[in-house]
N, C-alpha and C. Protein backbone atom coordinates (compact mmCIF):
# COMPACT_ATOMS: atom_id res chain seq x y z
N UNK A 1 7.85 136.92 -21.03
CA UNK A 1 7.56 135.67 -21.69
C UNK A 1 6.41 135.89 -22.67
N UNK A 2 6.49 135.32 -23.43
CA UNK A 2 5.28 135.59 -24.56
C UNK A 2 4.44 133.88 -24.76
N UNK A 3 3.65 134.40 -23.69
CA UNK A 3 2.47 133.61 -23.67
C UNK A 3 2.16 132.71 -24.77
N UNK A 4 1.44 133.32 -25.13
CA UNK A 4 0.55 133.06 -26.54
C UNK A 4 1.79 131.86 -28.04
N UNK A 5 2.84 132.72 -27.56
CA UNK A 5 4.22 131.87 -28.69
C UNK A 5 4.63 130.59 -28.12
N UNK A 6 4.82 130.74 -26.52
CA UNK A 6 5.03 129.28 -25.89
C UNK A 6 3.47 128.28 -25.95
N UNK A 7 2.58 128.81 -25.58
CA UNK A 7 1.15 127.78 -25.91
C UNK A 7 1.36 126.88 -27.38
N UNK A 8 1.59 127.80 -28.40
CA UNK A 8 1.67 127.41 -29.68
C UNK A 8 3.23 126.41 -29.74
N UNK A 9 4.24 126.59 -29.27
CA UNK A 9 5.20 125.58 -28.77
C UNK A 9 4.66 124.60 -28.43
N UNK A 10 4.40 124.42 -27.39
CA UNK A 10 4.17 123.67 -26.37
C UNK A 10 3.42 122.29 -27.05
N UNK A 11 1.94 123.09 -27.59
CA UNK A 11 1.54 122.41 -28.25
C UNK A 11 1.82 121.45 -29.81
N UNK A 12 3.07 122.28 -30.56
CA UNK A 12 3.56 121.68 -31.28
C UNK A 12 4.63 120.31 -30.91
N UNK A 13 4.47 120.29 -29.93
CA UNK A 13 5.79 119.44 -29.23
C UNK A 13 6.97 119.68 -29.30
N UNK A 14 7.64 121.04 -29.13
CA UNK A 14 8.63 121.62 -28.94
C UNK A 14 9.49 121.89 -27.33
N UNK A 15 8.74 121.07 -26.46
CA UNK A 15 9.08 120.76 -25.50
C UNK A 15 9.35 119.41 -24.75
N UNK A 16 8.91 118.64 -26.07
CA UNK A 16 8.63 117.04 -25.48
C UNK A 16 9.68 116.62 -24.98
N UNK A 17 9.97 116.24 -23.74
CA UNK A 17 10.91 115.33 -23.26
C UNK A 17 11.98 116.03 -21.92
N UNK A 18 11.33 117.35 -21.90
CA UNK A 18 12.15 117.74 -20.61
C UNK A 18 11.19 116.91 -19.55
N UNK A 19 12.15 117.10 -18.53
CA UNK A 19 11.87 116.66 -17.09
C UNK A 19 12.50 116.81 -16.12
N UNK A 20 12.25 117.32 -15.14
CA UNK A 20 12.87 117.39 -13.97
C UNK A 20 12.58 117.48 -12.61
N UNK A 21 13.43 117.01 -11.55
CA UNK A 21 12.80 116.56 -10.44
C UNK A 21 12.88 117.94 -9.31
N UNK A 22 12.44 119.05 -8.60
CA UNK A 22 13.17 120.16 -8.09
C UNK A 22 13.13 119.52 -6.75
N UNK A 23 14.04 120.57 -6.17
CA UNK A 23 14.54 120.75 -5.12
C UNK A 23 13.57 119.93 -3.91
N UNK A 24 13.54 119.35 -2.93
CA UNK A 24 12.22 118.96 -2.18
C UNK A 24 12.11 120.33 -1.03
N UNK A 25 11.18 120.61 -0.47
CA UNK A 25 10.95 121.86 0.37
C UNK A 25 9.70 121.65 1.17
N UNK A 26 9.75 122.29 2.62
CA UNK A 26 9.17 122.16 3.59
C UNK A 26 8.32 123.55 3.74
N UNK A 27 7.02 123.13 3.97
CA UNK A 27 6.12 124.33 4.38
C UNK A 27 6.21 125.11 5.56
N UNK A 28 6.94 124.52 6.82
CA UNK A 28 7.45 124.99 7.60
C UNK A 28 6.61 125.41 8.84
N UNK A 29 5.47 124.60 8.49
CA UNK A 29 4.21 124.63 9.78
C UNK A 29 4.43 122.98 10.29
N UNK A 30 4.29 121.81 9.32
CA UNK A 30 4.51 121.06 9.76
C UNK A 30 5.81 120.17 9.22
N UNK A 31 5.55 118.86 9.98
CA UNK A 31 6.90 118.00 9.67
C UNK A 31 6.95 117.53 8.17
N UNK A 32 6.30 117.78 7.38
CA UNK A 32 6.27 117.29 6.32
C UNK A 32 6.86 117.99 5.07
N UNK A 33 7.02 116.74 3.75
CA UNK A 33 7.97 117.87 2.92
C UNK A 33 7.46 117.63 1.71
N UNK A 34 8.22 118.31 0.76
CA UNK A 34 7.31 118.12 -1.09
C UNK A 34 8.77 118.19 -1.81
N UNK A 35 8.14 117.50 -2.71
CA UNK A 35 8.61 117.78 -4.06
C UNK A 35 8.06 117.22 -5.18
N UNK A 36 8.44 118.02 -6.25
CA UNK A 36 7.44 118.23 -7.25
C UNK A 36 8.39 117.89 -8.57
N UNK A 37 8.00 116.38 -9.40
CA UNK A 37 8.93 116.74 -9.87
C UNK A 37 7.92 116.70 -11.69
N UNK A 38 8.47 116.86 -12.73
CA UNK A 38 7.65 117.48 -14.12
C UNK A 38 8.28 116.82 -15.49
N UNK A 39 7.30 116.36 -15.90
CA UNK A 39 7.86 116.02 -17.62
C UNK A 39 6.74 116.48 -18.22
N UNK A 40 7.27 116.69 -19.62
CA UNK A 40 6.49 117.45 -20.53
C UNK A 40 6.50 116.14 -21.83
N UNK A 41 5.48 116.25 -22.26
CA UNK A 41 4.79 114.68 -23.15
C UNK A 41 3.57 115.44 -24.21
N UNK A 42 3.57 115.56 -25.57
CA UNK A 42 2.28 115.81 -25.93
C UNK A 42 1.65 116.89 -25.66
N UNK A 43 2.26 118.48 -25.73
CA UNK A 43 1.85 119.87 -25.01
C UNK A 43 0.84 119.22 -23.91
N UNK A 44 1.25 118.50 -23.08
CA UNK A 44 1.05 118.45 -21.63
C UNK A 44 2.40 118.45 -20.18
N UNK A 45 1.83 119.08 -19.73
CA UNK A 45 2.89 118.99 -18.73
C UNK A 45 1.76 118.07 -17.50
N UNK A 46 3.31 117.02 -16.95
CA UNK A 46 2.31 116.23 -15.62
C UNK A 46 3.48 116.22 -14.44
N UNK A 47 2.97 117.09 -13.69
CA UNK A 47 3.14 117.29 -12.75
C UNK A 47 2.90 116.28 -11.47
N UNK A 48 4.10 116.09 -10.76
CA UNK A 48 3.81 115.23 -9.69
C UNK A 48 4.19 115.82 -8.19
N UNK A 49 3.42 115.68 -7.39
CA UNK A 49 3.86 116.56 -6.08
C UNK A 49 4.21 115.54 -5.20
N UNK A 50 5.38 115.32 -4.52
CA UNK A 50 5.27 113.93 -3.74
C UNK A 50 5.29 114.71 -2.28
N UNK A 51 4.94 114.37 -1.21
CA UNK A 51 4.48 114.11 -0.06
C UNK A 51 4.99 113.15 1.16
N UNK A 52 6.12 113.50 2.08
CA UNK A 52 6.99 112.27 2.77
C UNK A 52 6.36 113.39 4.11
N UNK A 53 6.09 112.37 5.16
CA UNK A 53 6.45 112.57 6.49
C UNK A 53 6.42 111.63 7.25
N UNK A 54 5.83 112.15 8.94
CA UNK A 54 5.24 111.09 9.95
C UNK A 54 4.74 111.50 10.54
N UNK A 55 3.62 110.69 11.03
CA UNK A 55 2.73 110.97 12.05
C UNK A 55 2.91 109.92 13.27
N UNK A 56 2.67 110.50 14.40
CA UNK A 56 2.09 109.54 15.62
C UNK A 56 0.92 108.58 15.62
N UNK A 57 1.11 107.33 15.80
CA UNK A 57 -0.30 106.68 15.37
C UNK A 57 -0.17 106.53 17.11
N UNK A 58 -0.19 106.74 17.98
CA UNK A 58 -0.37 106.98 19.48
C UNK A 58 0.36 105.50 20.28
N UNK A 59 1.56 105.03 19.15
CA UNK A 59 2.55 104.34 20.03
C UNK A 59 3.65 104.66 19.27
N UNK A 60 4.25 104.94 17.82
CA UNK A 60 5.17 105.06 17.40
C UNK A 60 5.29 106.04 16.29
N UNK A 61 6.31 106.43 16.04
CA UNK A 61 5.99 107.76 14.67
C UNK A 61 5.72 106.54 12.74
N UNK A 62 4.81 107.00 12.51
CA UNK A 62 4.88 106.39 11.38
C UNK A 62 5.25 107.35 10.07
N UNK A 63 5.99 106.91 9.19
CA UNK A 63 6.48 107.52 8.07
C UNK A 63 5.22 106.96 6.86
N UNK A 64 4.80 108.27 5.87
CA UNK A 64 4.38 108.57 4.61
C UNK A 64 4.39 108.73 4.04
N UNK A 65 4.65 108.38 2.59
CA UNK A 65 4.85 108.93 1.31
C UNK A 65 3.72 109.12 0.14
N UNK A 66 3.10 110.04 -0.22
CA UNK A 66 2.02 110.01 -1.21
C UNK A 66 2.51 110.83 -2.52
N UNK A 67 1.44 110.42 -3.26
CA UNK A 67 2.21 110.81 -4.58
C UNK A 67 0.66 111.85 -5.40
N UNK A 68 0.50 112.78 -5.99
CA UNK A 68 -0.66 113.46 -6.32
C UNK A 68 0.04 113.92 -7.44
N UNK A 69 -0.61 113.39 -8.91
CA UNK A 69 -0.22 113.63 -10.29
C UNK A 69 -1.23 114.51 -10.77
N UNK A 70 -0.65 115.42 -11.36
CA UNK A 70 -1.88 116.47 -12.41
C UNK A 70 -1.58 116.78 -13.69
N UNK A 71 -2.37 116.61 -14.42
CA UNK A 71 -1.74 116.69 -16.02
C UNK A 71 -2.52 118.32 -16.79
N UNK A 72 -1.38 118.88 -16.60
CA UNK A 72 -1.88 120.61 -17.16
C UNK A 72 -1.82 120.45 -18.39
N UNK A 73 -2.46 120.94 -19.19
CA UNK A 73 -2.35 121.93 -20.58
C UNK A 73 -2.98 123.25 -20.53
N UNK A 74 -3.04 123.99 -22.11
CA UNK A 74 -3.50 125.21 -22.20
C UNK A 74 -2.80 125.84 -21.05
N UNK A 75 -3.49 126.87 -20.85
CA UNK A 75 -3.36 128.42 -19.62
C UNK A 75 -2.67 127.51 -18.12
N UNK A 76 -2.92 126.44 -17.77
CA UNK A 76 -2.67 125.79 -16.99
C UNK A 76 -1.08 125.47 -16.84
N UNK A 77 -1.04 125.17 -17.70
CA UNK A 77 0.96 124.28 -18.16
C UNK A 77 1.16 125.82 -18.77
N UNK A 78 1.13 127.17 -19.45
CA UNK A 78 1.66 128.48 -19.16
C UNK A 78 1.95 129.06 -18.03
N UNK A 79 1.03 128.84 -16.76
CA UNK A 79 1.30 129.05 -15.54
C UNK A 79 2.31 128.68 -14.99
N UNK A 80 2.34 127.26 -15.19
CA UNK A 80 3.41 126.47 -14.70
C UNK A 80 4.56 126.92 -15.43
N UNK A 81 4.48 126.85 -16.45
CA UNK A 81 6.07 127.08 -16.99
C UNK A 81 6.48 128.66 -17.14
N UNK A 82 5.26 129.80 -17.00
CA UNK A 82 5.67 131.34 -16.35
C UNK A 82 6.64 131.04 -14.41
N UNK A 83 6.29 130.30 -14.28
CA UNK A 83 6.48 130.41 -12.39
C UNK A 83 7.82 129.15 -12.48
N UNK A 84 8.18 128.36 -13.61
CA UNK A 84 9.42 128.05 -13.51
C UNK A 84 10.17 127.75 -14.79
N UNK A 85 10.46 128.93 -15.69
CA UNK A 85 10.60 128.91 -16.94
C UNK A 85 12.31 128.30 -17.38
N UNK A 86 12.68 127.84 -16.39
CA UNK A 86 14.06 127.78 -16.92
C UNK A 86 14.55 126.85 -17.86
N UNK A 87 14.30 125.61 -17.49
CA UNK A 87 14.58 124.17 -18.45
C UNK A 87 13.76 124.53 -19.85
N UNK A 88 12.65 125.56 -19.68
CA UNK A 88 11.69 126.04 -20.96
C UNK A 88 12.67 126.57 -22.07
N UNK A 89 13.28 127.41 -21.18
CA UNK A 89 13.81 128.77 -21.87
C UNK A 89 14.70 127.95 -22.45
N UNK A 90 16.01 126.88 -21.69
CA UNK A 90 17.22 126.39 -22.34
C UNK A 90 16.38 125.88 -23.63
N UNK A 91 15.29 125.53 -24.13
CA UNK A 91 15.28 124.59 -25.36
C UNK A 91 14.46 126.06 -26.64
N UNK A 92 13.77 127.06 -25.58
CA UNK A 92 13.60 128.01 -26.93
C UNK A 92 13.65 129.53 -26.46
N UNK A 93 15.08 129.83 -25.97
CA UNK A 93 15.34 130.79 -25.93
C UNK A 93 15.10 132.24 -26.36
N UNK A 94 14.01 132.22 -27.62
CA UNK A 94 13.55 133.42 -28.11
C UNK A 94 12.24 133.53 -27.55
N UNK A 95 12.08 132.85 -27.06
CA UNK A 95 10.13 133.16 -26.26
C UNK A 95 10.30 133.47 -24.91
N UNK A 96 11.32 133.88 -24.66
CA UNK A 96 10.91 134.05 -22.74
C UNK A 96 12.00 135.08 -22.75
């Protein structure tokens, strides 16, 4: 992948408008699960990690859902889109 050519993308808004929700997946220590899902807006990528389980409140299991948003740019949103370049690649196939 060439770093430095996708930053300069990215930032031109040559990515604006993907999004997608992945797969949800379990850490596999506890009952709980994620998913993460991503749109790209303004060479930012914002990332959302969602968070479902339950806990025992010491009479019944209670169910959770939280939501934790992060808005990458620069070296940050390259990371991200080196570790899942695919929806990247379909829109500029000569940089990766």
């Amino acid at each position: 992948m060439k770093r430095e050519e996708v930053l300069a993308a990215l930032k031109a808004g040559e990515f604006d408008g993907i999004s997608h929700t992945y797969q949800p997946y379990s850490d596999g220590y506890s009952k709980n699960s994620y998913q993460i899902e991503m749109s790209v807006s303004g060479g930012a990528i914002e990332v959302t990690k969602i968070t479902t389980g339950k806990f025992f409140d010491g009479k019944e299991n209670e169910r959770f859902e939280e939501e934790k948003t992060e808005t990458l740019s620069d070296y940050k949103a390259i990371d991200f889109i080196e570790s899942r370049p695919y929806y990247f690649s379909q829109r500029r196939p000569d940089l990766f």
